[in-house]
Protein backbone atom coordinates (compact mmCIF):
# COMPACT_ATOMS: atom_id res chain seq x y z
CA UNK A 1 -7.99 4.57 12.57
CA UNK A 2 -5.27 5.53 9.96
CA UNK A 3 -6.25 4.39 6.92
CA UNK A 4 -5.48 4.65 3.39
CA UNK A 5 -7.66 4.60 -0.21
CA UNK A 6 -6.01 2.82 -2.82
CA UNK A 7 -7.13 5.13 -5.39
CA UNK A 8 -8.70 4.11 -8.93
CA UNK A 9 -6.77 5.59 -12.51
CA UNK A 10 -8.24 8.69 -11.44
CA UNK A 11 -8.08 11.53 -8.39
CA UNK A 12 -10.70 14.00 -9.83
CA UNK A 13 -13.49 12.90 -7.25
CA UNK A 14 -11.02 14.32 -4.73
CA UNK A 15 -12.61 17.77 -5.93
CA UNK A 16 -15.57 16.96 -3.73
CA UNK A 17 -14.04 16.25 -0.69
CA UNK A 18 -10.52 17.91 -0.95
CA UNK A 19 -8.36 17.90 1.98
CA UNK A 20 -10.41 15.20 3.51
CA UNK A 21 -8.93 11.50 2.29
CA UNK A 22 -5.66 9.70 2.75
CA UNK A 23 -5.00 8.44 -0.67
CA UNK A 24 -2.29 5.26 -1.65
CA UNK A 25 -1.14 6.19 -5.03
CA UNK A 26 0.24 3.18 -6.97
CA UNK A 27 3.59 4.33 -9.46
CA UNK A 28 3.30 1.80 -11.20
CA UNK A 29 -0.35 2.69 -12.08
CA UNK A 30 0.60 5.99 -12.53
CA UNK A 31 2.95 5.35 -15.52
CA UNK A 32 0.26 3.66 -16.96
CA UNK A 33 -2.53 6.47 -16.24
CA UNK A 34 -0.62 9.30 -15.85
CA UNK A 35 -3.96 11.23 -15.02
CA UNK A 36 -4.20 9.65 -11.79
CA UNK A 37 -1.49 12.25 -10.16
CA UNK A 38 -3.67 15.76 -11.24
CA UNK A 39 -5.34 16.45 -8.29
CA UNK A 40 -3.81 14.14 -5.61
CA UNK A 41 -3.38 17.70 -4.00
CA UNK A 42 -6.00 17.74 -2.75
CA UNK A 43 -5.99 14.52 -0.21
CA UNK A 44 -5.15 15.20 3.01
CA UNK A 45 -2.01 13.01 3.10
CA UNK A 46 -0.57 11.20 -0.27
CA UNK A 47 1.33 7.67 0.04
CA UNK A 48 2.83 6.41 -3.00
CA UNK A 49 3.55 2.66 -3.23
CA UNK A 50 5.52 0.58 -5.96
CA UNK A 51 2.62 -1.23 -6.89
CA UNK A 52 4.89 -3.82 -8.13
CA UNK A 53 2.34 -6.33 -7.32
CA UNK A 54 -0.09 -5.10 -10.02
CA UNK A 55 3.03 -5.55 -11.74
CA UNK A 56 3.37 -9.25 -10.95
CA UNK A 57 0.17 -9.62 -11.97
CA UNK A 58 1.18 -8.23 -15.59
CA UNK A 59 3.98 -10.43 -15.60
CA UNK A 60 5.72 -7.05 -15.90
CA UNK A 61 8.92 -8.56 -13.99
CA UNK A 62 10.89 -5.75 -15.32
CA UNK A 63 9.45 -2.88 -12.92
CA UNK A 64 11.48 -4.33 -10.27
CA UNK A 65 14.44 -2.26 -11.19
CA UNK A 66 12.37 0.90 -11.69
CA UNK A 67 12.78 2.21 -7.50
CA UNK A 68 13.72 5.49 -8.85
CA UNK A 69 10.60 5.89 -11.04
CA UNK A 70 8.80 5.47 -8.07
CA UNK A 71 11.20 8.11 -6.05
CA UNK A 72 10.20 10.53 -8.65
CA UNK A 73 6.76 10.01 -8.86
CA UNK A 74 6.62 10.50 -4.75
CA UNK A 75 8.91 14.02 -5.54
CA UNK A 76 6.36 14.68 -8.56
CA UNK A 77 3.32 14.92 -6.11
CA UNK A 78 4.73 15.71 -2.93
CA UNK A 79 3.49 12.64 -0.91
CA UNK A 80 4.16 12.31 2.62
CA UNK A 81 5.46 8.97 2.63
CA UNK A 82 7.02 6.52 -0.01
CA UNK A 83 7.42 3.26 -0.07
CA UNK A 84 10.34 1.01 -1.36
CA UNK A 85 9.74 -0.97 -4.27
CA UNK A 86 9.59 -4.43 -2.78
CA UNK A 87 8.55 -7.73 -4.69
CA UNK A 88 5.61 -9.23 -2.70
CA UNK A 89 6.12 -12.96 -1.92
CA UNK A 90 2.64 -14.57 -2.78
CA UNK A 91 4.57 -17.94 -4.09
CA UNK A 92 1.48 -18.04 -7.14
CA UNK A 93 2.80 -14.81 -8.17
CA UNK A 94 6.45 -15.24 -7.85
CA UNK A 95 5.91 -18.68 -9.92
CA UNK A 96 3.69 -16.88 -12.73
CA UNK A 97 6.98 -14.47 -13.35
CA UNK A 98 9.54 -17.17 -13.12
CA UNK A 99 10.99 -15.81 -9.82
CA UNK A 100 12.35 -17.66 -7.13
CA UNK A 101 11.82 -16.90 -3.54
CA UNK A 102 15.37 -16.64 -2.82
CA UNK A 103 15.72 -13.94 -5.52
CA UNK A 104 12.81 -11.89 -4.88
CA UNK A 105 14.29 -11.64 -1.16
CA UNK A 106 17.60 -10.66 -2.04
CA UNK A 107 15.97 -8.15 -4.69
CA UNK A 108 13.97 -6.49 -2.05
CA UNK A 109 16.69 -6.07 0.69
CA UNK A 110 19.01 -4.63 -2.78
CA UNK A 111 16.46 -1.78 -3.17
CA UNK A 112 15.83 -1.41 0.80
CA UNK A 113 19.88 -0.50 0.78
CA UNK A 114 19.39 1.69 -2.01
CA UNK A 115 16.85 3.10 -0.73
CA UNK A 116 18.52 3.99 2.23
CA UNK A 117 20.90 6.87 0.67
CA UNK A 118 17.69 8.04 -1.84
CA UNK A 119 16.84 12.02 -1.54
CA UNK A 120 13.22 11.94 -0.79
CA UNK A 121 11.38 14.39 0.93
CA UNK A 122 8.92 11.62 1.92
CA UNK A 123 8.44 9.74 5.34
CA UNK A 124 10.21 6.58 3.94
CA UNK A 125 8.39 3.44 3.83
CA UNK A 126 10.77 0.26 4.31
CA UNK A 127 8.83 -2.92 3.43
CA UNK A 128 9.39 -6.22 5.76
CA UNK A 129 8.76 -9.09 3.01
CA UNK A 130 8.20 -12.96 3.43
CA UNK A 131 5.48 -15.65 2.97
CA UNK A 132 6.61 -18.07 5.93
CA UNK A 133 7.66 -16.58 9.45
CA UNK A 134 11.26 -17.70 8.54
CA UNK A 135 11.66 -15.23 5.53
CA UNK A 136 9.96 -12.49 7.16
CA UNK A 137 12.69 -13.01 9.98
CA UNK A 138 15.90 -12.89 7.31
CA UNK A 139 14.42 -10.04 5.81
CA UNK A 140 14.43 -7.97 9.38
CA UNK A 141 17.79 -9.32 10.38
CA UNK A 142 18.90 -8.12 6.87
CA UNK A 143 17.81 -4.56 7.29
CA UNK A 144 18.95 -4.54 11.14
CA UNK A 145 22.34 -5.61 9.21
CA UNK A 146 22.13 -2.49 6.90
CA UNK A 147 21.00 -0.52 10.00
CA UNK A 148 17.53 0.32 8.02
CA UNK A 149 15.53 0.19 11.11
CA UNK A 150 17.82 3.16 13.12
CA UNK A 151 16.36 6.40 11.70
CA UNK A 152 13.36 7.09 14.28
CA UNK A 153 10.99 8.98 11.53
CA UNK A 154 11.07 5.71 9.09
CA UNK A 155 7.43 3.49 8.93
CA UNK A 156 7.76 -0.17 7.97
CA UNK A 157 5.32 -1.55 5.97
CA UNK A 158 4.44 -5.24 6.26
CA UNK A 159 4.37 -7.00 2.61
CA UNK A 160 2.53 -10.24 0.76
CA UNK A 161 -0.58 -10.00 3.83
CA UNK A 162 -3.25 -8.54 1.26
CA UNK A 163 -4.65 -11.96 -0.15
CA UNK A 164 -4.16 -13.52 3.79
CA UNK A 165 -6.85 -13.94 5.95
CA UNK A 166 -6.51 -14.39 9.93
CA UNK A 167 -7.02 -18.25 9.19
CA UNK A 168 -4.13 -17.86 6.79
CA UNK A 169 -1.80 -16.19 9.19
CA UNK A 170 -2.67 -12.44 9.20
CA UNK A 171 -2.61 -12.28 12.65
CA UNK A 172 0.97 -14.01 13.48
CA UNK A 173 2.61 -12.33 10.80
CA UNK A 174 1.90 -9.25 11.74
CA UNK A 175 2.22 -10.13 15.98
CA UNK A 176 5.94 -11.23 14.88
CA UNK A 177 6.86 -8.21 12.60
CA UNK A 178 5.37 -5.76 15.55
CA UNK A 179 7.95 -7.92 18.17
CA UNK A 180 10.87 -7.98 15.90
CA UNK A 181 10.36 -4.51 15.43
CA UNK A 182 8.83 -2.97 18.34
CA UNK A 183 9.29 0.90 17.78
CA UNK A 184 8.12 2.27 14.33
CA UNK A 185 5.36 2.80 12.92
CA UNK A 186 3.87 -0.08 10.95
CA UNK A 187 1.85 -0.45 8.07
CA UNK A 188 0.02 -3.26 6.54
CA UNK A 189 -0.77 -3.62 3.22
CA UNK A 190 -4.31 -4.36 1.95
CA UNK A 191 -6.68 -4.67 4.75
CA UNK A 192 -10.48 -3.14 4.35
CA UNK A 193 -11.85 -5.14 6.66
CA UNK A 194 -12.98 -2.91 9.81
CA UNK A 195 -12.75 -6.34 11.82
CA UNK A 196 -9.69 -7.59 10.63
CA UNK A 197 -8.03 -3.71 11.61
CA UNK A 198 -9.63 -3.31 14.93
CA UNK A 199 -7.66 -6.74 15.63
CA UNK A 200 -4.43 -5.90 13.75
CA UNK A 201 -4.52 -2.49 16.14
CA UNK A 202 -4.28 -4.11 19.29
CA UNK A 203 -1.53 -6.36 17.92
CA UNK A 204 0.13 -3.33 17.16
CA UNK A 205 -0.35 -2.03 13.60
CA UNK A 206 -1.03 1.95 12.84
CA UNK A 207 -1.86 2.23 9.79
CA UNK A 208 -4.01 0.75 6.81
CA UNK A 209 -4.40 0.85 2.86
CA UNK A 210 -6.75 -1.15 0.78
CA UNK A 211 -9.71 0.04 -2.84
CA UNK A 212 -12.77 -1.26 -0.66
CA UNK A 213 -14.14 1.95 -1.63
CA UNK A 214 -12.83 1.78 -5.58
CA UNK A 215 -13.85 -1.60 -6.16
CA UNK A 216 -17.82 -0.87 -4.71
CA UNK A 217 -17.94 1.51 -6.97
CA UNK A 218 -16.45 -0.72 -9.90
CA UNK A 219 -19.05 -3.32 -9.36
CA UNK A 220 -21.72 -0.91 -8.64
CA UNK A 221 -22.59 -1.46 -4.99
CA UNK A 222 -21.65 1.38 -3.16
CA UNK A 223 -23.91 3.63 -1.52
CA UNK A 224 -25.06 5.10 -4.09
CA UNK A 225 -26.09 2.78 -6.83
CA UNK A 226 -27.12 3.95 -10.55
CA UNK A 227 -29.95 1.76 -12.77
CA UNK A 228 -28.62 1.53 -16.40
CA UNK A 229 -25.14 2.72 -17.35
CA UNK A 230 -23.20 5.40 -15.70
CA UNK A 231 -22.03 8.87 -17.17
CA UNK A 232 -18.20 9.76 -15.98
CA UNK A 233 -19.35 12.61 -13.96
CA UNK A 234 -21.68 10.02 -11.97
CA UNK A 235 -18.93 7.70 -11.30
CA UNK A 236 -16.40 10.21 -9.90
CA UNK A 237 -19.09 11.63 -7.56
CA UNK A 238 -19.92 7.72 -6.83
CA UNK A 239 -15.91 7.51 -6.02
CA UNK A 240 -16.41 10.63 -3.80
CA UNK A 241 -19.55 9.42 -1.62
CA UNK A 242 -18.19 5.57 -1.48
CA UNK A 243 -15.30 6.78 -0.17
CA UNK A 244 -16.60 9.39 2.66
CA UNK A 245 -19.20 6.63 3.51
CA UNK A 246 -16.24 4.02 3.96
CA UNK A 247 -14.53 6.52 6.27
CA UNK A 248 -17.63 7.31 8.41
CA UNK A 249 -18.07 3.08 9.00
CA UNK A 250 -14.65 3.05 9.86
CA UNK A 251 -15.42 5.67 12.91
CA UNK A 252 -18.33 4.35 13.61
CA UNK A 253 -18.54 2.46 16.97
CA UNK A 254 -17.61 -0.85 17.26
């Protein structure tokens, strides 16, 4: 299973299992803990996102226009793919920033045809956004338009299915992206759940990205759990065995 850590402000626990991790770097975390990109060397494969929805979440509305911030950072640290900086489509989050739907659309197919004629030594990542089946649909007709989809070495990431469950309509959404676009690679953002990939690979998705493994150790409750407060050399080894225990679950039958 191709998968993806979401890493924490940090990439020092990487010393303990270098060469061994696929790690999603977020740029827009990255400007804001500029530590984070010191020893992303030593993954085995680096993906750089926008993170613009951490930047929602901020109400930082401003890092939409900063796709070339993001360009760099993915030249900085030599990842193998980058990702477009898209503006995810959760309506709660477009309404907290005072963004329309119709705008945050038209934003993200903008930067897609940017994008497009960016030098990047990257796999480029072109993100499919939408909330309803409808949107999703005018944002793949758009970049069919623009001829986005053509190149045969591009992924396309599916946006705004992180907070959905299958109930909520993880499943169709990404079922309709994989049959409007039946040839690349595709990527959804956001899914730990072992169950919830094992599905979303038989509909067709290849890849995965989500901080299971940060967020255990945030809260404490990974495998290997520390009575009393933890030193900063205990956490980043706790980052390091989380994560190589999340990968060996992953593997792990069934």
């Amino acid at each position: 299973m191709y998968y993806f850590h979401a890493t924490p402000d940090r990439s020092d626990y990487l010393k303990f299992d270098p060469n061994q991790l696929r790690i999603l770097s977020s740029a827009y975390r990255r400007k804001k803990y500029p530590r984070v990109r010191k020893y992303l060397s030593l993954a085995k494969e680096v993906f750089v996102d926008s993170g613009m929805i951490s930047a929602w979440t901020k109400k930082d509305v401003w890092w939409q226009d900063q796709q070339q911030y993001v360009i760099d950072y993915a030249n900085e640290v030599n990842a193998d793919y980058c990702a477009m900086l898209d503006l995810p489509m959760e309506p709660q989050k477009l309404k907290r920033n005072g963004v329309s739907p119709d705008y945050a659309l038209a934003k993200t197919i903008e930067n897609a045809k940017a994008f497009m004629q960016a030098s990047i030594s990257s796999t480029k990542v072109f993100v499919v956004q939408g909330y309803t089946l409808t949107q999703y649909k005018q944002c793949i007709e758009a970049y069919q338009t623009l001829g986005v989809l053509e190149a045969p070495d591009v992924w396309v990431g599916v946006g705004s299915v992180c907070m959905r469950s299958p109930k909520k309509g993880l499943y169709d959404i990404c079922r309709f992206v994989r049959q409007h676009i039946p040839n690349q690679h595709l990527h959804a953002f956001g899914i730990g759940r072992k169950e919830w990939m094992r599905e979303l690979s038989n509909i067709g998705v290849d890849s995965f990205d989500s901080s299971h493994a940060s967020i255990a150790v945030a809260f404490n409750r990974g495998v290997t759990r520390i009575d009393g407060k933890r030193n900063d050399a205990q956490v980043v080894k706790q980052f390091a065995d989380e994560m190589m225990a999340y990968e060996c679950r992953l593997r792990a039958p069934g």
